[in-house]
Protein backbone atom coordinates (compact mmCIF):
# COMPACT_ATOMS: atom_id res chain seq x y z
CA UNK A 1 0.00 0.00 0.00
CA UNK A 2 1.45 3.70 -0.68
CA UNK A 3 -0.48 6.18 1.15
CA UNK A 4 0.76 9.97 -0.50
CA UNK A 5 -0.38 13.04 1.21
CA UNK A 6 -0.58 15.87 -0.99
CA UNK A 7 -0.50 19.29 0.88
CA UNK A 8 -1.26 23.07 -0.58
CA UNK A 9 1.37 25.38 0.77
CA UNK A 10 4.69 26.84 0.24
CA UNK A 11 6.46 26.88 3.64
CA UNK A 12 4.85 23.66 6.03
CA UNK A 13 5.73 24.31 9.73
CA UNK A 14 8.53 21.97 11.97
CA UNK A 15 5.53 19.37 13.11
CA UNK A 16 4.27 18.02 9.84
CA UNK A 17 8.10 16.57 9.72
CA UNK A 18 8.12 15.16 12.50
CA UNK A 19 4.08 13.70 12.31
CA UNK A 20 5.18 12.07 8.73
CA UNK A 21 8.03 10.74 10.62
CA UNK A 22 5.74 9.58 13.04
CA UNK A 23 3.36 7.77 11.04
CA UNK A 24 5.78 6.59 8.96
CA UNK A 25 7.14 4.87 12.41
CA UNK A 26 3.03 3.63 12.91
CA UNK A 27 2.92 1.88 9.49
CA UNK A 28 4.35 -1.72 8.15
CA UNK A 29 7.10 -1.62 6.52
CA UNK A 30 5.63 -2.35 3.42
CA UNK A 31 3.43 0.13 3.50
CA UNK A 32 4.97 3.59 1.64
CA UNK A 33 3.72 6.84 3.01
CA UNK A 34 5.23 9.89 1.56
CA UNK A 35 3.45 13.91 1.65
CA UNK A 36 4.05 16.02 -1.76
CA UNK A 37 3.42 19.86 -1.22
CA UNK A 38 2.46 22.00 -4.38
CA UNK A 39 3.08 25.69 -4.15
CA UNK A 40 -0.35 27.68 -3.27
CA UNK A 41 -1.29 30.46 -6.07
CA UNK A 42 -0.22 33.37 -6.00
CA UNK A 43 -3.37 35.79 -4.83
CA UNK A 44 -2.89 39.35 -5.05
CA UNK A 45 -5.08 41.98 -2.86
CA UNK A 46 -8.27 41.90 -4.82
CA UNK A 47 -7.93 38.54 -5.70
CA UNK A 48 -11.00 36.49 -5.50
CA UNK A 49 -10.19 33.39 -3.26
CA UNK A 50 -12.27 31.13 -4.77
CA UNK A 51 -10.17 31.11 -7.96
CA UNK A 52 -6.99 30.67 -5.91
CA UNK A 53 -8.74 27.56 -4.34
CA UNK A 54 -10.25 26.39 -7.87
CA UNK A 55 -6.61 26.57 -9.57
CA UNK A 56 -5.31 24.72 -6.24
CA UNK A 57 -7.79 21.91 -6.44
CA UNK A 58 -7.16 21.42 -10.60
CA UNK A 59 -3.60 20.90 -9.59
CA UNK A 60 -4.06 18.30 -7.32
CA UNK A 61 -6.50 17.07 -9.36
CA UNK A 62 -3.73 16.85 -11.93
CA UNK A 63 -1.13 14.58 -9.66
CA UNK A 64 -3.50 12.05 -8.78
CA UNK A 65 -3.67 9.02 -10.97
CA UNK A 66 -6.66 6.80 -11.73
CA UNK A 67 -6.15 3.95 -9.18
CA UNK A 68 -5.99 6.15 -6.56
CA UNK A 69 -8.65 6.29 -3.86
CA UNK A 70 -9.21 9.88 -2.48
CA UNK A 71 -9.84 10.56 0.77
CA UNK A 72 -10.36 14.15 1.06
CA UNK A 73 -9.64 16.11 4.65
CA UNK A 74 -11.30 19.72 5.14
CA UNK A 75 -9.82 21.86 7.21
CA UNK A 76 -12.77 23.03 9.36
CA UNK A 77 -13.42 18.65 9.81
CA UNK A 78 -17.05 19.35 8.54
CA UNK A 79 -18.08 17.29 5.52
């Protein structure tokens, strides 16, 4: 199994190192975890957000490959 976190953001602070280290400790060795950041967009002071986040969501879009399952995590943990 491969499990491949994909994050949006261009600097990600000291603990998501050390939590990928940590469930990378948690998980059978067979088992691949790995976490691939993408740059955000670049939004400017009248920028309308919800393009930044529709550009952001084509891109990841764009990594994933077909035999992928997507499990999707919000940041306000509402569905």
């Amino acid at each position: 199994m491969h499990i491949r976190l994909l994050a949006v953001g261009d600097r990600q602070p000291s603990w998501v190192d050390d939590a990928v280290g940590i469930y990378r400790g948690r998980f059978p060795r067979e088992w691949k975890f790995s976490l691939d950041t993408m740059a955000t967009v670049r939004r400017t002071k009248n920028d309308n957000s919800l393009r930044a986040m529709t550009t952001e969501g084509e891109q990841i879009l764009a990594k994933l490959n077909k035999a992928e399952r997507v499990v999707l995590l919000d940041e306000r943990g509402e569905q």
